[in-house]
C-alpha atoms as a PDB file:
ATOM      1  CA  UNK A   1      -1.304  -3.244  20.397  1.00  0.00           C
ATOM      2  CA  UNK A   2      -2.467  -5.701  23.151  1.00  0.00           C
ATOM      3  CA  UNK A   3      -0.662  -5.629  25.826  1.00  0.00           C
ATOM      4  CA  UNK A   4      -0.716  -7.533  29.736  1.00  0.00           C
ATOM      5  CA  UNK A   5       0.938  -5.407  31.754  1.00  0.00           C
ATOM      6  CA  UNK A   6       1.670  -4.820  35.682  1.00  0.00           C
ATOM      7  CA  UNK A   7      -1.193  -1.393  34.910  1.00  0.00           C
ATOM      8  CA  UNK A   8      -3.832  -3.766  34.838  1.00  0.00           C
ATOM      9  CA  UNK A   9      -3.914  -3.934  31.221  1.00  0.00           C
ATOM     10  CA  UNK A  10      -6.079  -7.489  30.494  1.00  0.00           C
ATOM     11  CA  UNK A  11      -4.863  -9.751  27.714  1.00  0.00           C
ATOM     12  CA  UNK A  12      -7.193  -9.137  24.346  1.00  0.00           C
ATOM     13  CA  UNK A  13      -7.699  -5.287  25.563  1.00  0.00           C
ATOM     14  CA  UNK A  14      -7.018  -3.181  22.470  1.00  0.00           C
ATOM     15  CA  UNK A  15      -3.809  -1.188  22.608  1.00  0.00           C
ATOM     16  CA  UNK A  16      -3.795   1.609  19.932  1.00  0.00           C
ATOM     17  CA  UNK A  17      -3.740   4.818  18.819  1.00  0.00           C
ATOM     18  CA  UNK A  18      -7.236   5.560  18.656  1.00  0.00           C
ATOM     19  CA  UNK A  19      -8.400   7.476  21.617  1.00  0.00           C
ATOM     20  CA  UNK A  20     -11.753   5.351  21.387  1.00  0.00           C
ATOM     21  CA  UNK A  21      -9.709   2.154  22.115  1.00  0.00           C
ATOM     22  CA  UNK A  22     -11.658   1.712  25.112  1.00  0.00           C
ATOM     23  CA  UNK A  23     -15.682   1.698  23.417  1.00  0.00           C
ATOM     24  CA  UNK A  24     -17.742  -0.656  24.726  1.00  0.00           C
ATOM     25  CA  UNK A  25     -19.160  -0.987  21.428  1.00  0.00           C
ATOM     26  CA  UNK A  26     -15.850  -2.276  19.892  1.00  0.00           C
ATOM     27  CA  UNK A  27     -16.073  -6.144  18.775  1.00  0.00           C
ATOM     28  CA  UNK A  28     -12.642  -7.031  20.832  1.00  0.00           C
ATOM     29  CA  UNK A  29     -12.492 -10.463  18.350  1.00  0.00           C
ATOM     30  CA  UNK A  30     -12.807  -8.194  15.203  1.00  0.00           C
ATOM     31  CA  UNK A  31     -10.403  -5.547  16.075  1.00  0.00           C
ATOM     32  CA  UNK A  32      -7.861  -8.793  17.021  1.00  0.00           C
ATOM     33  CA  UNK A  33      -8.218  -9.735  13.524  1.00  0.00           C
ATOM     34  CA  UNK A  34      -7.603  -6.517  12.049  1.00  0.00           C
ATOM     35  CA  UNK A  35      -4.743  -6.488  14.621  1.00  0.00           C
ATOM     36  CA  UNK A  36      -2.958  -9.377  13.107  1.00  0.00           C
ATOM     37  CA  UNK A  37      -3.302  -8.069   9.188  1.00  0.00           C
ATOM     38  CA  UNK A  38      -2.308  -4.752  10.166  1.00  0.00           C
ATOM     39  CA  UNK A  39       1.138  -6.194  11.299  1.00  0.00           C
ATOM     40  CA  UNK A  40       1.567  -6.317   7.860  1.00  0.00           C
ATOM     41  CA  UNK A  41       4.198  -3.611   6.558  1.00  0.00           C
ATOM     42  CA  UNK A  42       5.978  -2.796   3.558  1.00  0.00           C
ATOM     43  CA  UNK A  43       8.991  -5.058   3.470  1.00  0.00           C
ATOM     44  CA  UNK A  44       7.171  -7.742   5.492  1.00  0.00           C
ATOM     45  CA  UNK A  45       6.875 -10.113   3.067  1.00  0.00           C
ATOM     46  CA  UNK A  46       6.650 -13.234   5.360  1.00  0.00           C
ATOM     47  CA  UNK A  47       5.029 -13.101   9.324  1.00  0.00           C
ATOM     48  CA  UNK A  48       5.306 -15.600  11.718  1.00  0.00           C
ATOM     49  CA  UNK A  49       3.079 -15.976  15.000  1.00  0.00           C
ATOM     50  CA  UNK A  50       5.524 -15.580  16.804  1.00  0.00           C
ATOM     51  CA  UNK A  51       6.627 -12.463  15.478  1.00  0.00           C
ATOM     52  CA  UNK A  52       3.299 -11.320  15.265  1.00  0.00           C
ATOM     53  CA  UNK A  53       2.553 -12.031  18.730  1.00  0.00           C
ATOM     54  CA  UNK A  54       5.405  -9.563  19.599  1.00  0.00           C
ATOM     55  CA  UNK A  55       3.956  -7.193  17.276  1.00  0.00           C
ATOM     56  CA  UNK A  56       0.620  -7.019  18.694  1.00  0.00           C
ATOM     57  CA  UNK A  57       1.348  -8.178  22.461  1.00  0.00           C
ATOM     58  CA  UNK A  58      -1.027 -10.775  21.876  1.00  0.00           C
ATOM     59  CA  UNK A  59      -0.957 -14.778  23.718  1.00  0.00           C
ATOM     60  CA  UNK A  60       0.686 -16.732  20.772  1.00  0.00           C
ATOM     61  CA  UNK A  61      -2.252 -19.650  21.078  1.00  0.00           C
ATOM     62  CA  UNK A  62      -4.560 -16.571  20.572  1.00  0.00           C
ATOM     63  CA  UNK A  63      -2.648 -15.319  17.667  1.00  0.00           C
ATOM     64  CA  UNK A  64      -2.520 -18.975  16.058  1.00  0.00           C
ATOM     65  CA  UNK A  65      -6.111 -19.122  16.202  1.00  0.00           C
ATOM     66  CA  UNK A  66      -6.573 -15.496  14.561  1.00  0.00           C
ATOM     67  CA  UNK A  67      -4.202 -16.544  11.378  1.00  0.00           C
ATOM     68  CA  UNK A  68      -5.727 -19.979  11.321  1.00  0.00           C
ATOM     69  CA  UNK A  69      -9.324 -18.333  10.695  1.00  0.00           C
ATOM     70  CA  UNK A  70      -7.661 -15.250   8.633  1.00  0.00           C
ATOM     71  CA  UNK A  71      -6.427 -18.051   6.311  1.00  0.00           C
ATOM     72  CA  UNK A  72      -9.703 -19.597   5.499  1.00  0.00           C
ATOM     73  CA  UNK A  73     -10.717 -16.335   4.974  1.00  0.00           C
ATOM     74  CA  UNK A  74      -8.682 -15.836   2.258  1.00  0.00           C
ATOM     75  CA  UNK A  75      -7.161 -13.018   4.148  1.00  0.00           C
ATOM     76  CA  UNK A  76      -4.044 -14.359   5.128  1.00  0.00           C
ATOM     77  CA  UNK A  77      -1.791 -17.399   3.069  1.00  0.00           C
ATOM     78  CA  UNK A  78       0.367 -19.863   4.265  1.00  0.00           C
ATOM     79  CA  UNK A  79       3.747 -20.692   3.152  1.00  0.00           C
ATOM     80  CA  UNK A  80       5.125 -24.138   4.252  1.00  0.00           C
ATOM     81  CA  UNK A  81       8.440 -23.513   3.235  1.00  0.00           C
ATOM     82  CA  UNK A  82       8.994 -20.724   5.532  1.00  0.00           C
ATOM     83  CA  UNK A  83       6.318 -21.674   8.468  1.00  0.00           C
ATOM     84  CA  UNK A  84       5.074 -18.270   8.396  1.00  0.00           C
ATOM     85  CA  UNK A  85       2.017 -16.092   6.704  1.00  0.00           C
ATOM     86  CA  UNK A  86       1.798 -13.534   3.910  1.00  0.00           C
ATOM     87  CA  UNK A  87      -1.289 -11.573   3.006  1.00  0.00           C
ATOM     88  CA  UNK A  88      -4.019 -13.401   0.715  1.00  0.00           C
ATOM     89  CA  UNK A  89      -5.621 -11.800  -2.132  1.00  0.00           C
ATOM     90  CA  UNK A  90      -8.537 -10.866  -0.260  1.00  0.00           C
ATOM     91  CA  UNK A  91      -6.919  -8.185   1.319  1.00  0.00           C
ATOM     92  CA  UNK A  92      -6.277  -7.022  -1.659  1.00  0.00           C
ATOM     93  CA  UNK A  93     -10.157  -6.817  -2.657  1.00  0.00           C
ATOM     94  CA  UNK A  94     -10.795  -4.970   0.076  1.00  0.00           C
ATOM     95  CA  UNK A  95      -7.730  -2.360  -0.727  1.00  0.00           C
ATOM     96  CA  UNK A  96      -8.451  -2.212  -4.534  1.00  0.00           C
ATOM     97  CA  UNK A  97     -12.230  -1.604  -3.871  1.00  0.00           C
ATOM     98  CA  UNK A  98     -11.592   1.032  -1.671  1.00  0.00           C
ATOM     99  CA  UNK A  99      -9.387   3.271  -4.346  1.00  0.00           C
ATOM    100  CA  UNK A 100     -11.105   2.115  -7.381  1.00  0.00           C
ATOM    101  CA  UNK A 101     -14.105   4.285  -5.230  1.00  0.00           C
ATOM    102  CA  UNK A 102     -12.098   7.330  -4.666  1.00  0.00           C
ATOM    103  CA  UNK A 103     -13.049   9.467  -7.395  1.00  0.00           C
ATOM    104  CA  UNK A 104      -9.978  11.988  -6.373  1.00  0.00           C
ATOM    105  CA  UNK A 105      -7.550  10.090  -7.635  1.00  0.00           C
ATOM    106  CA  UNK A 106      -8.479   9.616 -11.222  1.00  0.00           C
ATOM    107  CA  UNK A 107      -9.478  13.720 -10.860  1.00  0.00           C
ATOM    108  CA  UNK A 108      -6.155  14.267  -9.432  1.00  0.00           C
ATOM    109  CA  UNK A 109      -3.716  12.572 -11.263  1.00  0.00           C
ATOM    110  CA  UNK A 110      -3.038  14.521 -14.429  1.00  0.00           C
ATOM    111  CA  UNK A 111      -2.195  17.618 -11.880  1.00  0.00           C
ATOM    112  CA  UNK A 112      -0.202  15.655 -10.081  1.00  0.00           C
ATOM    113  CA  UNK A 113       2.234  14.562 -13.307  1.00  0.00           C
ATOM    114  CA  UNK A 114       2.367  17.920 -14.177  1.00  0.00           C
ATOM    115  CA  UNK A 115       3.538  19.147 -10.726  1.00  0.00           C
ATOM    116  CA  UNK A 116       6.084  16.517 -10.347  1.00  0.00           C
ATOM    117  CA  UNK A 117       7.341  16.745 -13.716  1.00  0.00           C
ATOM    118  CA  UNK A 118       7.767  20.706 -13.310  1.00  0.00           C
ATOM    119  CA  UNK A 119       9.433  20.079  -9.585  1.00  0.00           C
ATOM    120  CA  UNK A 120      11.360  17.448 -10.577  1.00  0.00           C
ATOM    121  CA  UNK A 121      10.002  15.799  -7.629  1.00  0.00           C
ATOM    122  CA  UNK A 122       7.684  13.558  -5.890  1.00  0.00           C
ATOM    123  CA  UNK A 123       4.148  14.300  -6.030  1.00  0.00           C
ATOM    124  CA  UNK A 124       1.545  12.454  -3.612  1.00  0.00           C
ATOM    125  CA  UNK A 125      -1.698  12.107  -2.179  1.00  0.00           C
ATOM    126  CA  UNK A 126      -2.480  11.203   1.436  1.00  0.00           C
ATOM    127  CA  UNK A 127      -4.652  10.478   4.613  1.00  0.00           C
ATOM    128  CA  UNK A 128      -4.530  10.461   8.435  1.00  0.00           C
ATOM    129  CA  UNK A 129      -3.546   6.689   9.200  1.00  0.00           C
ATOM    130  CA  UNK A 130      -3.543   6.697  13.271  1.00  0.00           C
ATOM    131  CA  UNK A 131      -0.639   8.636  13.761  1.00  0.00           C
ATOM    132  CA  UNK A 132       0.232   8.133  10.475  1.00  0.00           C
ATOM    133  CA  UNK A 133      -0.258   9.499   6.893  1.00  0.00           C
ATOM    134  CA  UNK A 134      -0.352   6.796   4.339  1.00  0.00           C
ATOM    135  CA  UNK A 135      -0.224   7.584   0.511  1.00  0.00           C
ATOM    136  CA  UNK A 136      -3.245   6.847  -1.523  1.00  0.00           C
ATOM    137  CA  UNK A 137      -2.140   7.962  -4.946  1.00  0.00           C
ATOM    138  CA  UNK A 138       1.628   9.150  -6.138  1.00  0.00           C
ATOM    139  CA  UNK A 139       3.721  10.169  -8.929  1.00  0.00           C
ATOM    140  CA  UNK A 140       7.270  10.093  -9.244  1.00  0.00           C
ATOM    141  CA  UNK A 141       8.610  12.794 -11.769  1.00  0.00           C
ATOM    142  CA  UNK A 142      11.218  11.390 -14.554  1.00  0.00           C
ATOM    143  CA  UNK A 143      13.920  12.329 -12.492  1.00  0.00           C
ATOM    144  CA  UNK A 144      16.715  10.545 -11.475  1.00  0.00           C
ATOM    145  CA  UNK A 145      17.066  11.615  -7.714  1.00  0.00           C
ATOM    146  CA  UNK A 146      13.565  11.939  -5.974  1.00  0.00           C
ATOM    147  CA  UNK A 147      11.514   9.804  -3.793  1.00  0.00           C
ATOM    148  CA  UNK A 148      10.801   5.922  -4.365  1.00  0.00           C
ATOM    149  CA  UNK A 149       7.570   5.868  -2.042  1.00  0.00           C
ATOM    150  CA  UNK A 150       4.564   4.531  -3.639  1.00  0.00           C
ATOM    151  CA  UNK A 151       1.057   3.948  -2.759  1.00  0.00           C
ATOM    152  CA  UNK A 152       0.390   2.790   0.671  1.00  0.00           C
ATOM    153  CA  UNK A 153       3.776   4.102   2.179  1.00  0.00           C
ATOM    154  CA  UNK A 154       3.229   5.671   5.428  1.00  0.00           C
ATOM    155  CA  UNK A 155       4.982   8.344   6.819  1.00  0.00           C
ATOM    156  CA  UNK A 156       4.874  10.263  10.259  1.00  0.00           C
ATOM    157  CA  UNK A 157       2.176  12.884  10.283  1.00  0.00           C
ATOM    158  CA  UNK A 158       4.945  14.894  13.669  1.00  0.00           C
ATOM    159  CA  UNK A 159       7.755  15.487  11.119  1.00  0.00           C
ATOM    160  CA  UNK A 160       6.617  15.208   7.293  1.00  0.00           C
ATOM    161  CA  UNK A 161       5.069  18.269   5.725  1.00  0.00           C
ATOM    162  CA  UNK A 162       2.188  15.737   4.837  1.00  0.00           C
ATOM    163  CA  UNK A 163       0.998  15.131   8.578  1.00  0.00           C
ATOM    164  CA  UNK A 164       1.719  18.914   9.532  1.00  0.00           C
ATOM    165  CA  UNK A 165      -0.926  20.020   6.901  1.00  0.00           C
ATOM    166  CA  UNK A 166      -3.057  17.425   8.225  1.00  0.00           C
ATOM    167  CA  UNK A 167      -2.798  19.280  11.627  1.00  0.00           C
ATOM    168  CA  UNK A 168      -2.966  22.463  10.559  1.00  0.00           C
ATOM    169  CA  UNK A 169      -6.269  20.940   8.770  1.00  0.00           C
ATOM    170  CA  UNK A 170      -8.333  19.489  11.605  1.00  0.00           C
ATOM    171  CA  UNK A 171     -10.054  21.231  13.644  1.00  0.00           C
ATOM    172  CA  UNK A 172      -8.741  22.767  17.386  1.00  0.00           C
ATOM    173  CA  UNK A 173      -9.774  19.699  19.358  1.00  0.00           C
ATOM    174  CA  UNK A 174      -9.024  17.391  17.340  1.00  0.00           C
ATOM    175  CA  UNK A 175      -5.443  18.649  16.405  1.00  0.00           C
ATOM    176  CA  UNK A 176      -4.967  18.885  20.671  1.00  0.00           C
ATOM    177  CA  UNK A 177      -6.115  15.508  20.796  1.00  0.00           C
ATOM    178  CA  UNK A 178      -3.642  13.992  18.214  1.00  0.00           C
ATOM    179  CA  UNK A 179      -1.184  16.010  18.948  1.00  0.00           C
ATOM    180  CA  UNK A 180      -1.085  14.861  22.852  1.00  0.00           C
ATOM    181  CA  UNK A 181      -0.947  11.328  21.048  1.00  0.00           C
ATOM    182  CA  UNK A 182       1.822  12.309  19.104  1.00  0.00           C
ATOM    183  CA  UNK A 183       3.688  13.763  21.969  1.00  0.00           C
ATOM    184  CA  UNK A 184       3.537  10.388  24.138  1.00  0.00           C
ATOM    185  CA  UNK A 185       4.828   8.642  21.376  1.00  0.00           C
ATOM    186  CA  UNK A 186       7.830  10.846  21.004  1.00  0.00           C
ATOM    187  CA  UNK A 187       8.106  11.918  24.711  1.00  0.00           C
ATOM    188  CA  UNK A 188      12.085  12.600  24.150  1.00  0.00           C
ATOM    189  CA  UNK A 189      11.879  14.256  21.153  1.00  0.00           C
ATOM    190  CA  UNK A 190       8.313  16.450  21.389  1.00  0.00           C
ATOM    191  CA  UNK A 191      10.253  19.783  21.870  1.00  0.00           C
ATOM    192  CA  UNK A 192      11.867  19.702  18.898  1.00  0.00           C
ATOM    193  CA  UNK A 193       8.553  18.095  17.266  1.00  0.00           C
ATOM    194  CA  UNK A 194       6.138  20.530  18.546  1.00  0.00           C
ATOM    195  CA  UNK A 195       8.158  23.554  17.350  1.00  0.00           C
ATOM    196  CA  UNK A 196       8.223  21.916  13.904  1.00  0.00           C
ATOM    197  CA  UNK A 197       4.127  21.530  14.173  1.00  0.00           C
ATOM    198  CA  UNK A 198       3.868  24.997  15.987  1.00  0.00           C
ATOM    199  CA  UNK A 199       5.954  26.877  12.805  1.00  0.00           C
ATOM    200  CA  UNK A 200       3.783  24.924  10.836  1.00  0.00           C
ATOM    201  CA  UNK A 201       0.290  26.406  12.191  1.00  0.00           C
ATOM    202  CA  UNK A 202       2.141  29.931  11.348  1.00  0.00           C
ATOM    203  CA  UNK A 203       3.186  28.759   7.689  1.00  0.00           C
ATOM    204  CA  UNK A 204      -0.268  27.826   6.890  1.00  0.00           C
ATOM    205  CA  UNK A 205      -1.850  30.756   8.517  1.00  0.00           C
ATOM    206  CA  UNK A 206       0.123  32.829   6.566  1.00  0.00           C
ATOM    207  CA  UNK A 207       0.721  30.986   2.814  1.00  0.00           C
ATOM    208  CA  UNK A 208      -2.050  27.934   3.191  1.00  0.00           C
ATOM    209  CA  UNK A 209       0.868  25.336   2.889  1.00  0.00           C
ATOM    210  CA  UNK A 210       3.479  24.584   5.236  1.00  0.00           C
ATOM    211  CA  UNK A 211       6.820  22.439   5.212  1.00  0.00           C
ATOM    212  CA  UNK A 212       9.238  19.815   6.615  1.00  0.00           C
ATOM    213  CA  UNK A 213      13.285  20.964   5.921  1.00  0.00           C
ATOM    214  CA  UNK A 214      15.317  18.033   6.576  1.00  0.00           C
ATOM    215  CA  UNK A 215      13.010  16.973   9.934  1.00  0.00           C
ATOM    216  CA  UNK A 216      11.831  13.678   8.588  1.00  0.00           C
ATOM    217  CA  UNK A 217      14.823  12.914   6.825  1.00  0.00           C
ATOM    218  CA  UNK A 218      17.640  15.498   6.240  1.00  0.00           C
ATOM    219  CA  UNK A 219      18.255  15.452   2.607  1.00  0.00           C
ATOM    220  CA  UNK A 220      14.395  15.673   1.928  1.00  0.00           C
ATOM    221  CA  UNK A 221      12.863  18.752   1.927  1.00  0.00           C
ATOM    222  CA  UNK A 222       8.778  18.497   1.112  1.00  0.00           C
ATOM    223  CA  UNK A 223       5.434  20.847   1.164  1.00  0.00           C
ATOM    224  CA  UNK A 224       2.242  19.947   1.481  1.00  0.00           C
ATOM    225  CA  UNK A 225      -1.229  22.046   1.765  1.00  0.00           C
ATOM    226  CA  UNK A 226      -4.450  19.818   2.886  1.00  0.00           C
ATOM    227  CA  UNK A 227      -8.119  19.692   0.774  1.00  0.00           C
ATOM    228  CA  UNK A 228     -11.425  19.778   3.125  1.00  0.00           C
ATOM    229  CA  UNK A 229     -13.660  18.379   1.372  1.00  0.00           C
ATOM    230  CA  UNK A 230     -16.866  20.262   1.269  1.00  0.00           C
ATOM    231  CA  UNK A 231     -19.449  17.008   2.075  1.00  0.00           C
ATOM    232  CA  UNK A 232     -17.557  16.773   5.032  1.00  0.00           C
ATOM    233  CA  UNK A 233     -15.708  13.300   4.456  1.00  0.00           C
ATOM    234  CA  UNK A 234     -11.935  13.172   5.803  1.00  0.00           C
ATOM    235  CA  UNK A 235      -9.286  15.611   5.226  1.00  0.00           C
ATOM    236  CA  UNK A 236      -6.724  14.738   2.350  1.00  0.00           C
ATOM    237  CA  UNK A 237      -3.453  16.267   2.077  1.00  0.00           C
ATOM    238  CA  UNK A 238      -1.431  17.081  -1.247  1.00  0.00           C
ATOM    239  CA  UNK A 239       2.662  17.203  -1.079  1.00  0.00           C
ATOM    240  CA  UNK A 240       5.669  17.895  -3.391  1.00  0.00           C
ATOM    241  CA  UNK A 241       8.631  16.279  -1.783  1.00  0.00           C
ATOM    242  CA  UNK A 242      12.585  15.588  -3.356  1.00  0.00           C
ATOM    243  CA  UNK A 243      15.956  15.691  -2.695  1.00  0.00           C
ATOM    244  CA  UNK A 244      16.851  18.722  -0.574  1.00  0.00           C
ATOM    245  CA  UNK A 245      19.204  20.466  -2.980  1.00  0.00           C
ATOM    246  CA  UNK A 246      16.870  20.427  -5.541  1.00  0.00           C
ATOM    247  CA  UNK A 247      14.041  21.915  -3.505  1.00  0.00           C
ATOM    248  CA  UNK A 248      15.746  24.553  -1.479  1.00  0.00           C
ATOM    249  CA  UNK A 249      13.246  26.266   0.901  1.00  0.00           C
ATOM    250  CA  UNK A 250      13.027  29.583  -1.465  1.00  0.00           C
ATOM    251  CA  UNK A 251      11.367  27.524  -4.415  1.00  0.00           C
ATOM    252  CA  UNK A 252       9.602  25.731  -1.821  1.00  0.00           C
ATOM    253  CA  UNK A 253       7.931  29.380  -0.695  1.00  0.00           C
ATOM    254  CA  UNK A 254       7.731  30.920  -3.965  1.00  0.00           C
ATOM    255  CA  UNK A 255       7.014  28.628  -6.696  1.00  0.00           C
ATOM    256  CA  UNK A 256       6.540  24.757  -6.003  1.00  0.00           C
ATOM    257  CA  UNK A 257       3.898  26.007  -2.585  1.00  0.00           C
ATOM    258  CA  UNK A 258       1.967  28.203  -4.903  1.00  0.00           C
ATOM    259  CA  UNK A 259       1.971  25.369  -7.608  1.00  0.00           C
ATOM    260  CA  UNK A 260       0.289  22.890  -5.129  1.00  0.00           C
ATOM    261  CA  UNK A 261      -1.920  25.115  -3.633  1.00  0.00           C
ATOM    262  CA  UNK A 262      -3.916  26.213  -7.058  1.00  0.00           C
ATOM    263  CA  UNK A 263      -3.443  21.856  -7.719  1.00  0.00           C
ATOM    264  CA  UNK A 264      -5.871  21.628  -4.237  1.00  0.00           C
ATOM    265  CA  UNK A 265      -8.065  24.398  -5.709  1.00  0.00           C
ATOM    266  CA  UNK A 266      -8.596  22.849  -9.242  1.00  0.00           C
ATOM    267  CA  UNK A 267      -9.002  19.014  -7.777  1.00  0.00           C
ATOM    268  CA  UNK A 268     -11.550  20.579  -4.870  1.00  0.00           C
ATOM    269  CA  UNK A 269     -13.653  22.834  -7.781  1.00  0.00           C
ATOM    270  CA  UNK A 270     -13.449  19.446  -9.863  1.00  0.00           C
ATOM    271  CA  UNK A 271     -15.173  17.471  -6.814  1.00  0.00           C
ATOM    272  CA  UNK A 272     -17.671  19.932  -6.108  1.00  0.00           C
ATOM    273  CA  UNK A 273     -19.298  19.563  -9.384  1.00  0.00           C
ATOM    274  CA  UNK A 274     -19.631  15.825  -9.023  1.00  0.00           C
END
């Protein structure tokens, strides 16, 4: 977010998540830009500046001239009926481009149906978004009661079984490091968090998955174990999550964790031999 604030904060300074915010190396004009598209969530269908102005912190006059050049871009559209901005199909490029590259997913998938369809559940694939985890592939088992997220849902890495994995994942510093971002963003709440994240580090140590009972939101119960990739790209993370009484903590432990952790082992022996 940009912010001007009485801390000295300048207008245009970028305001994130990213502990780099401050590079001198950062293009501030690009990182606006990205800014602006990134205000774009599920649901948001329709932006205006001014809402995107209070989304980013940005001048409005600054943010009219960023969705003015996004839209000859092709990046952002216009609607006149509605005065405000939706995302343009070259967003979209950039998106498709990026999965259609991801060999994981087309390796993954048929393990994925199989779990879900055995759980009764939903099955899904994800990565470290900031603080974050946003799905990059997902299958919804036949069932009637299970999740509805779909690819490029994000969900909170403090309280989902997805973003504990990723912790448990990364290595020392770089858990400290997110996790001191983690606990500024939930300052009120980080003693509850942390013991969630801190059982967590046990549960992996232990099994090599870990789980979220009800702590993202109560009637879902979810495990997830992570894949390090052995070329050293970014850590992915597997989950099974549904409706908490269908997956009571004792399946969770015993049958569904298992389950996903031989589905990390057959999708990482897959990607080795590529």
């Amino acid at each position: 977010m940009f912010q001007d604030n009485d801390r000295g904060t300048k207008v245009g300074e970028v305001k994130t998540d990213n502990p780099e915010e401050n590079d001198r190396q950062m293009v501030r004009a690009l990182a606006r830009g990205l800014e602006v598209l990134r205000c774009f969530k599920p649901g948001d269908r329709f932006l205006g500046n001014q809402e995107i102005a209070l989304r980013t912190g940005l001048p409005k006059p600054t943010v009219s001239r960023l969705t003015h050049t996004l839209t000859t871009l092709g990046y952002l559209n216009y609607a006149e009926r509605f005065g405000k901005y939706y995302l343009g199909t070259a967003v979209l490029s950039l998106g498709y481009s990026m999965l259609a590259n991801m060999d994981i997913r087309q390796i993954a998938r048929p393990f994925m149906q199989e779990l879900a369809e055995y759980a009764q559940a939903s099955v899904a694939l994800g990565a470290q978004d900031r603080l974050n985890m946003i799905y990059i592939e997902a299958y919804r088992s036949s069932a009637t009661v299970t999740l509805t997220l779909d690819v490029g849902s994000q969900l909170p890495i403090a309280t989902t079984s997805m973003g504990r994995a990723l912790l448990c994942a990364l290595p020392a510093r770089e858990r400290e490091s997110l996790m001191e971002q983690l606990r500024i963003r939930n300052e009120a709440n980080w003693p509850r968090i942390r013991a969630g994240i801190e059982q967590a580090l046990k549960d992996y140590e232990d099994k090599g998955f870990c789980f979220s009972l009800g702590d993202w939101k109560k009637d879902v119960h979810g495990v997830a174990a992570p894949l390090i990739p052995s070329d050293g790209s970014r850590i992915l993370v597997f989950s099974c999550a549904g409706a908490a009484f269908q997956l009571r903590r004792h399946m969770l432990e015993d049958d569904i964790g298992p389950r996903l952790l031989n589905l990390v082992t057959n999708v990482k022996e897959i990607l080795d031999r590529h």
